[in-house]
Every structure is written in C-alpha cells, then in structure tokens.
PDB file of N, CA and C in Angstrom:
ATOM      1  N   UNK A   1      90.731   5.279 141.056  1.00  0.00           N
ATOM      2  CA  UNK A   1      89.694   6.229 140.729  1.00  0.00           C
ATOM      3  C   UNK A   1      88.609   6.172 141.787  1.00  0.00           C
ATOM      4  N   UNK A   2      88.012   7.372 141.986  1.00  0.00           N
ATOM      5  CA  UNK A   2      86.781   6.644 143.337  1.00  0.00           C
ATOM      6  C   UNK A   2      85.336   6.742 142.700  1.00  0.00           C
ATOM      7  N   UNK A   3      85.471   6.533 141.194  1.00  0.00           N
ATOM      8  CA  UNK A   3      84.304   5.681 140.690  1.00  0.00           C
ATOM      9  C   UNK A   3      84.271   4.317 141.302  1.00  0.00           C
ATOM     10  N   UNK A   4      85.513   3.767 141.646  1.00  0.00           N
ATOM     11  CA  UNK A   4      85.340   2.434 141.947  1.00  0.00           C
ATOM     12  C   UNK A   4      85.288   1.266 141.076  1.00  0.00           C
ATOM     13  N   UNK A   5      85.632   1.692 139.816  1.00  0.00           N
ATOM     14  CA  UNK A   5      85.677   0.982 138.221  1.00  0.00           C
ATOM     15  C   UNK A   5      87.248   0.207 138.174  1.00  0.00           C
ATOM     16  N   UNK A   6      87.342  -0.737 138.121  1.00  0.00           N
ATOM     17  CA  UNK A   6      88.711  -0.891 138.085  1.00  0.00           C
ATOM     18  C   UNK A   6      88.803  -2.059 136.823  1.00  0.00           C
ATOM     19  N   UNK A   7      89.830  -1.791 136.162  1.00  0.00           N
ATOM     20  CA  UNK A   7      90.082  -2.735 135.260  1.00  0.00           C
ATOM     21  C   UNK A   7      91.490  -3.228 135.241  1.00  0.00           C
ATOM     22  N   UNK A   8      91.284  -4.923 134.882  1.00  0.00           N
ATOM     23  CA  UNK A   8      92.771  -5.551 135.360  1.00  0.00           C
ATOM     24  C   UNK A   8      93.853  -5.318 134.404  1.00  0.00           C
ATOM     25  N   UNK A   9      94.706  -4.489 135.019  1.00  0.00           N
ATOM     26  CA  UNK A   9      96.010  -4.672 134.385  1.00  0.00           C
ATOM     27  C   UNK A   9      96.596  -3.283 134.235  1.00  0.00           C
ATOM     28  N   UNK A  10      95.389  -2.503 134.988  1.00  0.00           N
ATOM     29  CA  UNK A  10      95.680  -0.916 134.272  1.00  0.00           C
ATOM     30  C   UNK A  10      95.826  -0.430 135.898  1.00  0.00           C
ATOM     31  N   UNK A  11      96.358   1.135 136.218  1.00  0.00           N
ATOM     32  CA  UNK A  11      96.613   1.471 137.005  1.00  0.00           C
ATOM     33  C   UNK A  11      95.520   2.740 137.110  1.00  0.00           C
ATOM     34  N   UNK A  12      95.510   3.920 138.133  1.00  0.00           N
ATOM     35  CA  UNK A  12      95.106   4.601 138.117  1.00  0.00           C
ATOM     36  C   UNK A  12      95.142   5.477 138.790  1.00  0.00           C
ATOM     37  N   UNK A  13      94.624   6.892 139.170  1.00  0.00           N
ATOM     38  CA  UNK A  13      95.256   8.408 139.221  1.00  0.00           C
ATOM     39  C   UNK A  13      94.584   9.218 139.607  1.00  0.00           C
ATOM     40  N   UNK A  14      94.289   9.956 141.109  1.00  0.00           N
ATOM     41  CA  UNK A  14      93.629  11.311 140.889  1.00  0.00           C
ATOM     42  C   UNK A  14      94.905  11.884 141.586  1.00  0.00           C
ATOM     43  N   UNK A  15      94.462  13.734 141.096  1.00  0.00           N
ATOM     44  CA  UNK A  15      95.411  14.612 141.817  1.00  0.00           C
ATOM     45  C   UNK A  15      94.015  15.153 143.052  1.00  0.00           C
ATOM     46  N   UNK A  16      94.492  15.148 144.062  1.00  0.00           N
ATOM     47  CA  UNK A  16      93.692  15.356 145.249  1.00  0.00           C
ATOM     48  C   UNK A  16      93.092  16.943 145.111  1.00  0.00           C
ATOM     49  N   UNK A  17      94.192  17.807 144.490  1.00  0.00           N
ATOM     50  CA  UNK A  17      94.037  19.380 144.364  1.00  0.00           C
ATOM     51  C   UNK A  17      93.665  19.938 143.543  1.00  0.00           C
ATOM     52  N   UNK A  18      92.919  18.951 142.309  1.00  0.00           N
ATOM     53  CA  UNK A  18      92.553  19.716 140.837  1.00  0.00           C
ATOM     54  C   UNK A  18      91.099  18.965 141.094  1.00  0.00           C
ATOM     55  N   UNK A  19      90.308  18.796 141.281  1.00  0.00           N
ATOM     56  CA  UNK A  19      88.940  18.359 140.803  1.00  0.00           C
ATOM     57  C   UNK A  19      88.664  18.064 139.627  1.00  0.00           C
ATOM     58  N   UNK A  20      88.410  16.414 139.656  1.00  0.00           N
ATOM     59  CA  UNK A  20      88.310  16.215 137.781  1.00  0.00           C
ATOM     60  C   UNK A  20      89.402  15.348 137.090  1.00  0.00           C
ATOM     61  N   UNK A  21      90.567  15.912 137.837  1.00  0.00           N
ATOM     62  CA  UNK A  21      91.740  15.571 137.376  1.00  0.00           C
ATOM     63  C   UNK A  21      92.173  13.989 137.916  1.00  0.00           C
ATOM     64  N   UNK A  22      91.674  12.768 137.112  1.00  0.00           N
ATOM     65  CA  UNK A  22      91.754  11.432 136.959  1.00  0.00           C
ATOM     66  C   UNK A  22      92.207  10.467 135.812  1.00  0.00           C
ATOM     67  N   UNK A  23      92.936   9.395 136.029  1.00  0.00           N
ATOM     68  CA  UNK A  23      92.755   9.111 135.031  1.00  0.00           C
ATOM     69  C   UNK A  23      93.608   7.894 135.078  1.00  0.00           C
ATOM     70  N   UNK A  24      93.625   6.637 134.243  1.00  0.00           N
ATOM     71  CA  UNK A  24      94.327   5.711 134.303  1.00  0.00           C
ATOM     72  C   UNK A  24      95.479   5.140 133.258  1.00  0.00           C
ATOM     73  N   UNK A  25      95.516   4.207 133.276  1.00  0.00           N
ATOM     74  CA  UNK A  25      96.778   3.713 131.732  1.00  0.00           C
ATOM     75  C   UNK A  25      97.355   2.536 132.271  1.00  0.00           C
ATOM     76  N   UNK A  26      97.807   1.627 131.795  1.00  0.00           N
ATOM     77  CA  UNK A  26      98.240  -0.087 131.668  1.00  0.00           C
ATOM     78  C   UNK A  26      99.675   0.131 131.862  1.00  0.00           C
ATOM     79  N   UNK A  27     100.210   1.329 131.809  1.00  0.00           N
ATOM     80  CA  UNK A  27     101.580   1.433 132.459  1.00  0.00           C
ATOM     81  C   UNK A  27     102.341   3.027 132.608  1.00  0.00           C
ATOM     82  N   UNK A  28     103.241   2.606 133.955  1.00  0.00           N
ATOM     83  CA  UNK A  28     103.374   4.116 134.540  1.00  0.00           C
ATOM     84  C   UNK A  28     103.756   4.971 132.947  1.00  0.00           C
ATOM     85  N   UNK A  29     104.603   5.090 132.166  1.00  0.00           N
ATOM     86  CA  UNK A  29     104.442   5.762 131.418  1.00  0.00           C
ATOM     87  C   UNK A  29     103.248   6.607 130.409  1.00  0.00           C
ATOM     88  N   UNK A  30     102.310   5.130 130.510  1.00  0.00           N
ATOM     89  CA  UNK A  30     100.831   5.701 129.704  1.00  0.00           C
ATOM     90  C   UNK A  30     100.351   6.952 130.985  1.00  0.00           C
ATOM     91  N   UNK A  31     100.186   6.163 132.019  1.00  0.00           N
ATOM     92  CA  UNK A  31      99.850   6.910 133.558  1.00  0.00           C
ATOM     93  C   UNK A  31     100.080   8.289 133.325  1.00  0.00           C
ATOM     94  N   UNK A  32     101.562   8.308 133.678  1.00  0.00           N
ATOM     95  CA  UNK A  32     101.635   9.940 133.302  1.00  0.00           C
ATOM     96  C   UNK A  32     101.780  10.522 132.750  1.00  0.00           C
ATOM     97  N   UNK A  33     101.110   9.859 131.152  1.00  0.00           N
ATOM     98  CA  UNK A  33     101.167  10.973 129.974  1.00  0.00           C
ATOM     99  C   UNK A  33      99.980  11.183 130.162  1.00  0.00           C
ATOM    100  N   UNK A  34      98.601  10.420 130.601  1.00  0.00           N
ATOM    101  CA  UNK A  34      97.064  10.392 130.557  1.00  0.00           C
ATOM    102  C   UNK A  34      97.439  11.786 131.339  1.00  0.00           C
ATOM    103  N   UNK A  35      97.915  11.901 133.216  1.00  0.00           N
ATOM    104  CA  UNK A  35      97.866  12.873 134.054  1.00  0.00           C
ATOM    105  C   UNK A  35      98.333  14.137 133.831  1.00  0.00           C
ATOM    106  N   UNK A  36      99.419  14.056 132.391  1.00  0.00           N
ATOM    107  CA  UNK A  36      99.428  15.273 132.272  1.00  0.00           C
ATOM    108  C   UNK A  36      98.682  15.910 131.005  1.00  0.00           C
ATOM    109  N   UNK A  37      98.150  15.005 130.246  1.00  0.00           N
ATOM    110  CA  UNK A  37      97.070  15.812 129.574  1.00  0.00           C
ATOM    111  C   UNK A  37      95.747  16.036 130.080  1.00  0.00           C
ATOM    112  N   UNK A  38      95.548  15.580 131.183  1.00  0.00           N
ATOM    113  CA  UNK A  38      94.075  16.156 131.816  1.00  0.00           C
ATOM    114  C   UNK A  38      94.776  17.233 132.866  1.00  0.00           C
ATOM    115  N   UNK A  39      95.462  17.261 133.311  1.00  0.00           N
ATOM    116  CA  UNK A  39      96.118  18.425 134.029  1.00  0.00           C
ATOM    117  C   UNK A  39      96.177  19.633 133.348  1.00  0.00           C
ATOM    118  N   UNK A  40      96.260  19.338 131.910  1.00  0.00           N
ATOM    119  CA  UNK A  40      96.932  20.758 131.267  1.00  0.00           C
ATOM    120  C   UNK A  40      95.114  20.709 130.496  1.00  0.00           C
ATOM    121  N   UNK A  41      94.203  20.277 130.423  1.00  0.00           N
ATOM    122  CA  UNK A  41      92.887  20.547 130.278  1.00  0.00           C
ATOM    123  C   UNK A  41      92.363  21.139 131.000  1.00  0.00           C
ATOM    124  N   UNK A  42      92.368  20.541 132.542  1.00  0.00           N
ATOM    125  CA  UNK A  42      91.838  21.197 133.295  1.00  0.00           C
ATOM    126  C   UNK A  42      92.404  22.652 133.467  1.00  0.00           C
ATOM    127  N   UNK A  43      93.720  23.002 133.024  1.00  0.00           N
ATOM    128  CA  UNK A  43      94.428  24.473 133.164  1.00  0.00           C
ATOM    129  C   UNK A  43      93.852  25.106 132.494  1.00  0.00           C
ATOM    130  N   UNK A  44      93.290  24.750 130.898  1.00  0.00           N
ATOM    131  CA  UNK A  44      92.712  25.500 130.235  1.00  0.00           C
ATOM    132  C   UNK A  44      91.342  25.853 130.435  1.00  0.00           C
ATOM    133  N   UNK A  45      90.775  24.774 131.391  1.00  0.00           N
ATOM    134  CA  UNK A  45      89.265  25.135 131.702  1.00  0.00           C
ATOM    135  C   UNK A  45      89.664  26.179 133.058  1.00  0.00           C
ATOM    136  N   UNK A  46      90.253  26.160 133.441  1.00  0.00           N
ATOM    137  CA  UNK A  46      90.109  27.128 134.802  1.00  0.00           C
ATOM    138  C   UNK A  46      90.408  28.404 134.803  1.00  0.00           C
ATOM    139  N   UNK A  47      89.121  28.994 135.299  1.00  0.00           N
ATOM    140  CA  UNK A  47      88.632  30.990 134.892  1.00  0.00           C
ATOM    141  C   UNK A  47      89.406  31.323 136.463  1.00  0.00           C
ATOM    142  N   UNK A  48      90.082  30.635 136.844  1.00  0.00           N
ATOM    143  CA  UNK A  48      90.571  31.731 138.428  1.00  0.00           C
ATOM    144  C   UNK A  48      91.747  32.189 137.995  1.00  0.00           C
ATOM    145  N   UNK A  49      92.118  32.990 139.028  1.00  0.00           N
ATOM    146  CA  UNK A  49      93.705  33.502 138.732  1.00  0.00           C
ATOM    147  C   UNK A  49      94.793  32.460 138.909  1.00  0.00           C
ATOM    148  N   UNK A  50      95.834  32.440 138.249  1.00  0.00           N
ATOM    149  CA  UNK A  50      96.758  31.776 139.121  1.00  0.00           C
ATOM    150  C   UNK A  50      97.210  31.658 140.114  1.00  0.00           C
ATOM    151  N   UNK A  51      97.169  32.803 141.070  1.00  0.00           N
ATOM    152  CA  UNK A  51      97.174  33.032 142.325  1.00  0.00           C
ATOM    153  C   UNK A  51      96.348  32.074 143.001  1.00  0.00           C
ATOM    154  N   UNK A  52      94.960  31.621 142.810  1.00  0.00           N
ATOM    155  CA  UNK A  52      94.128  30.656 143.075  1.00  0.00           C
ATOM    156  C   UNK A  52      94.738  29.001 142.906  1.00  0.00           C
ATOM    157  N   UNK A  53      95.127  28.752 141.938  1.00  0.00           N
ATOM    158  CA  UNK A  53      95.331  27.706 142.166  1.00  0.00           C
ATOM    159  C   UNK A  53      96.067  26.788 143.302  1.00  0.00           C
ATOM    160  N   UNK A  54      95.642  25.270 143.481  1.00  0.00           N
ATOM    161  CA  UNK A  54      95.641  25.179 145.090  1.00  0.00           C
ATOM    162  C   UNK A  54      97.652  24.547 145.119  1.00  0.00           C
ATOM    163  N   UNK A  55      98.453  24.924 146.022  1.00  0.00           N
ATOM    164  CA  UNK A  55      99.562  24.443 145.755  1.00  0.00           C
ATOM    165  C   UNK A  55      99.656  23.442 146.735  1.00  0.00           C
ATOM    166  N   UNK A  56     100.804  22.500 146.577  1.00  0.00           N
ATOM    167  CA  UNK A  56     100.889  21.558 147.746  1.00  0.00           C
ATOM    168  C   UNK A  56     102.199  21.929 148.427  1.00  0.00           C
TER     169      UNK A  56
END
C-alpha cells in the first residue's frame, strides 16, 4: 500500500490504473477477493464512459 502501513502476515494491493483501488488480506485468496470487491466499487462509483476507462 503506499500509505506505508504494513502489517505482519498480511499482504497487499494497488491496481496502478483505478485510483483508490487498494487493499490487503493474510492470504492470496483473501487478496483477491478484497481486489475484486473494491474494483467492482470503484466501477460503481465511476460517472465516465466506459470508453474512458484506463486499459492496460
């Protein structure tokens, strides 16, 4: 995270192309269930087109 908060034992997560979109969990499975429910939050917060969104 680049709060810089780290806690032992847990891992952690940003997507470089969503702003916001962070997050951690104590194992890859927690990991990417946390990443994809702030992923699909942040989808619902975002007023641009889809066309906008940034692809990699």
């Amino acid at each position: 995270m680049s709060n810089g908060i780290r806690k032992p034992g847990f891992m952690s997560v940003s997507s470089q192309g969503v702003p916001g979109a962070h997050t951690q969990g104590a194992t890859q499975d927690e990991l990417r269930g946390n990443l994809e429910e702030v992923l699909a939050l942040c989808l619902e917060e975002f007023q641009g087109s889809p066309e906008d969104l940034p692809v990699s």
